[in-house]
Protein backbone atom coordinates (compact mmCIF):
# COMPACT_ATOMS: atom_id res chain seq x y z
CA UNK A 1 115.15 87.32 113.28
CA UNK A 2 113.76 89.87 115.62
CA UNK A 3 110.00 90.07 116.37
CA UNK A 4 107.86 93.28 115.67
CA UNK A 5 108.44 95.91 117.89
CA UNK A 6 105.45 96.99 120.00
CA UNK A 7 103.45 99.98 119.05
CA UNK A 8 104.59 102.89 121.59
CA UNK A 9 101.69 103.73 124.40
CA UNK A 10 99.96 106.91 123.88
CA UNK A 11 101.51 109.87 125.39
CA UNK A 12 100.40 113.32 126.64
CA UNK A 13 102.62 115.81 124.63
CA UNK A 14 102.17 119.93 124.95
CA UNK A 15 102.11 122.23 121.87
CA UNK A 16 102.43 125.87 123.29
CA UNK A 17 100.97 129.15 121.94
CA UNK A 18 104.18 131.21 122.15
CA UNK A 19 104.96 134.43 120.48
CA UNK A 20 101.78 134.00 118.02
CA UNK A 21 103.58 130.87 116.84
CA UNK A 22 103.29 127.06 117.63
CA UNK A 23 106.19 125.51 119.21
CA UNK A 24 106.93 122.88 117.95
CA UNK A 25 105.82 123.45 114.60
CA UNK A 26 106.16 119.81 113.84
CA UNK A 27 105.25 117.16 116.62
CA UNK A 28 104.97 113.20 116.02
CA UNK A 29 102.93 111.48 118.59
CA UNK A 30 101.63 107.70 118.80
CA UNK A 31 97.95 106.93 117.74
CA UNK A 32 95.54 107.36 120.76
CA UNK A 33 97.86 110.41 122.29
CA UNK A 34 96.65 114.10 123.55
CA UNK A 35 98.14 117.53 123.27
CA UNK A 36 97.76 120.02 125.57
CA UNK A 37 98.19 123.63 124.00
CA UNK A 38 99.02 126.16 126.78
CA UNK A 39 98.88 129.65 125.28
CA UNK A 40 102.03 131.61 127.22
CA UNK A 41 100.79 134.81 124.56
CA UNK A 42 98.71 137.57 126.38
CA UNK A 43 95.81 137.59 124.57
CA UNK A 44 93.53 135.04 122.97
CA UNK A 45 94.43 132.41 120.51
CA UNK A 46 91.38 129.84 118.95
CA UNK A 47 92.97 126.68 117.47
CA UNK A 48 91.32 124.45 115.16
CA UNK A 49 91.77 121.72 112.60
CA UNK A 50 89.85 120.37 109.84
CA UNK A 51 92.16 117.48 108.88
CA UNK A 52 90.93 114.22 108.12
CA UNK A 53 91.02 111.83 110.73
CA UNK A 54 90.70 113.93 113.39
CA UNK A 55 89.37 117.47 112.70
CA UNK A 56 88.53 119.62 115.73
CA UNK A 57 88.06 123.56 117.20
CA UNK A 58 88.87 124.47 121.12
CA UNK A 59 87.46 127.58 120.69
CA UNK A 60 88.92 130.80 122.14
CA UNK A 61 91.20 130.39 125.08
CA UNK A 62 93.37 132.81 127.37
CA UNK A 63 96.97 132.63 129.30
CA UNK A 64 96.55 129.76 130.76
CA UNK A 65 97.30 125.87 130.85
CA UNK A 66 95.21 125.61 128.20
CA UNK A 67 93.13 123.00 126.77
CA UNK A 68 93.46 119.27 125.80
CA UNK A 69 92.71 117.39 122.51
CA UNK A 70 92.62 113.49 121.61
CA UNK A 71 94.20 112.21 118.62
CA UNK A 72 92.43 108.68 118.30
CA UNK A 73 93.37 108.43 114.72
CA UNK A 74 96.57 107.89 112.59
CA UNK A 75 97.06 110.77 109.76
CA UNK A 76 98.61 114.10 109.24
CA UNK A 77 96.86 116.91 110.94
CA UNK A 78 97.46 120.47 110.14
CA UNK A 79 96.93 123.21 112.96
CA UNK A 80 96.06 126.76 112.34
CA UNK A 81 94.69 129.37 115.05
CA UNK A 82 91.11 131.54 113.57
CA UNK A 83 92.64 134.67 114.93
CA UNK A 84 96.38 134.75 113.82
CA UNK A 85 96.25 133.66 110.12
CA UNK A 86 100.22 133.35 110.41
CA UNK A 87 100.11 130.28 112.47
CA UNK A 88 100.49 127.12 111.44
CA UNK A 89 101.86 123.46 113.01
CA UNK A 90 101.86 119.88 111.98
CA UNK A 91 100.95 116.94 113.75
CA UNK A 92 101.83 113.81 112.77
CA UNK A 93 99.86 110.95 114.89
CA UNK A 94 101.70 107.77 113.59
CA UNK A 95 100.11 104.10 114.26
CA UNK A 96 103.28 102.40 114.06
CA UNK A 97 106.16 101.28 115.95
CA UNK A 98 108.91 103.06 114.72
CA UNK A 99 107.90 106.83 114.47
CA UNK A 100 109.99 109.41 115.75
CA UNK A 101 110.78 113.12 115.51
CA UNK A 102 114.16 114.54 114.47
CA UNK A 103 116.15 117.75 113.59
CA UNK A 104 118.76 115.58 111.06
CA UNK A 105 119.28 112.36 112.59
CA UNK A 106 117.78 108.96 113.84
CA UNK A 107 118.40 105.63 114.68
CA UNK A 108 115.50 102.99 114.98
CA UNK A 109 116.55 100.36 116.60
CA UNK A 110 115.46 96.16 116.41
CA UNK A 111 113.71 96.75 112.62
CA UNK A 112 113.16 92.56 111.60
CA UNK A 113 114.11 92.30 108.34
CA UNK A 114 111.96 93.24 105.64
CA UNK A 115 111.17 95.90 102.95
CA UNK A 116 109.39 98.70 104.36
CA UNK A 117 108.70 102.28 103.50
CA UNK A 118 109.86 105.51 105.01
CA UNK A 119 107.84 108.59 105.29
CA UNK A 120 110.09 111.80 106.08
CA UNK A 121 108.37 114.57 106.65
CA UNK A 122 109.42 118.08 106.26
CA UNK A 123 107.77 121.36 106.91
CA UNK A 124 108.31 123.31 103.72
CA UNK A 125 108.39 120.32 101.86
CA UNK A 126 106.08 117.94 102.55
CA UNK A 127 106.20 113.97 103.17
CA UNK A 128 109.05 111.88 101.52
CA UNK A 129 109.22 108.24 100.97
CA UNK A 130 111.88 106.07 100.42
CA UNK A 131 111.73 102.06 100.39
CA UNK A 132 114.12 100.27 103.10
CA UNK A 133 115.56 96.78 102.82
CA UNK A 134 116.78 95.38 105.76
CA UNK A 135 118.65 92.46 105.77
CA UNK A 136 117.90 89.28 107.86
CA UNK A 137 121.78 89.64 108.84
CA UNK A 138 122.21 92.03 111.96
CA UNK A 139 123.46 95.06 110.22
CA UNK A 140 123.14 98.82 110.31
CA UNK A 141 121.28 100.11 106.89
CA UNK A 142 122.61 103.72 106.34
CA UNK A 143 120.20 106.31 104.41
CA UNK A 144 120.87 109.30 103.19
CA UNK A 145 117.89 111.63 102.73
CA UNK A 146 118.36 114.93 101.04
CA UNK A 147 115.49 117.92 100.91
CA UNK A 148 115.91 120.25 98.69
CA UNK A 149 115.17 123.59 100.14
């Protein structure tokens, strides 16, 4: 049996102001992370977030590198600008081991055996959960996870 994998280190990730959108509109980081949101739009944006954990407002920023925010708390934070009512991202800061972003498919690798639970997330959707068992026996466990759109 395989020991616990590690939780990943926290990461600097960017979330950039682009075309009065956020891109990505979905970003999963590791518990203790930053983002840095550059706006590449010429005028001003002003981000916020009042999500439990972490809820937070930059204020109103230009062009520019932009500004930096921690994310010292696991949870599901939802991003919207106050001047462009249109925009809209999810962050997803994840306090386990085995989080990861995808656009259909993943692998995690070295999960001990165990039941677990899987959270999918998708944007017009919502979060998903499925329970996992994976055998003590090395083997690949194959899901298939359907959202209906």
């Amino acid at each position: 049996m395989s020991a616990p994998k590690a939780a990943p280190k926290p990461i600097e990730e960017v979330l950039t102001n682009h075309n009065r959108s956020f891109i990505p509109p979905l970003t999963v980081i590791p518990v203790g992370s930053t983002i840095r949101f550059p706006n590449e739009d010429p005028f001003f944006h002003s981000i916020y977030s009042t999500s439990t954990p972490d809820p937070f407002d930059i204020g109103f920023y230009d062009t520019g590198p932009g500004k930096t925010v921690p994310f010292p708390n696991p949870g599901i934070i939802e991003l919207h600008c106050h001047i462009h009512a249109s925009m809209h991202a999810t962050i997803i800061v994840a306090d386990g081991p085995y989080a990861q972003s995808s656009n259909g498919n993943y692998a995690l690798a070295g999960v001990p055996a165990g039941k677990y639970v899987l959270h999918a997330w998708d944007l017009a959707h919502g979060e998903h959960t499925t329970t996992v068992d994976v055998p003590a026996e090395s083997a690949d466990v194959t899901l298939d996870i359907r959202i209906s759109r």
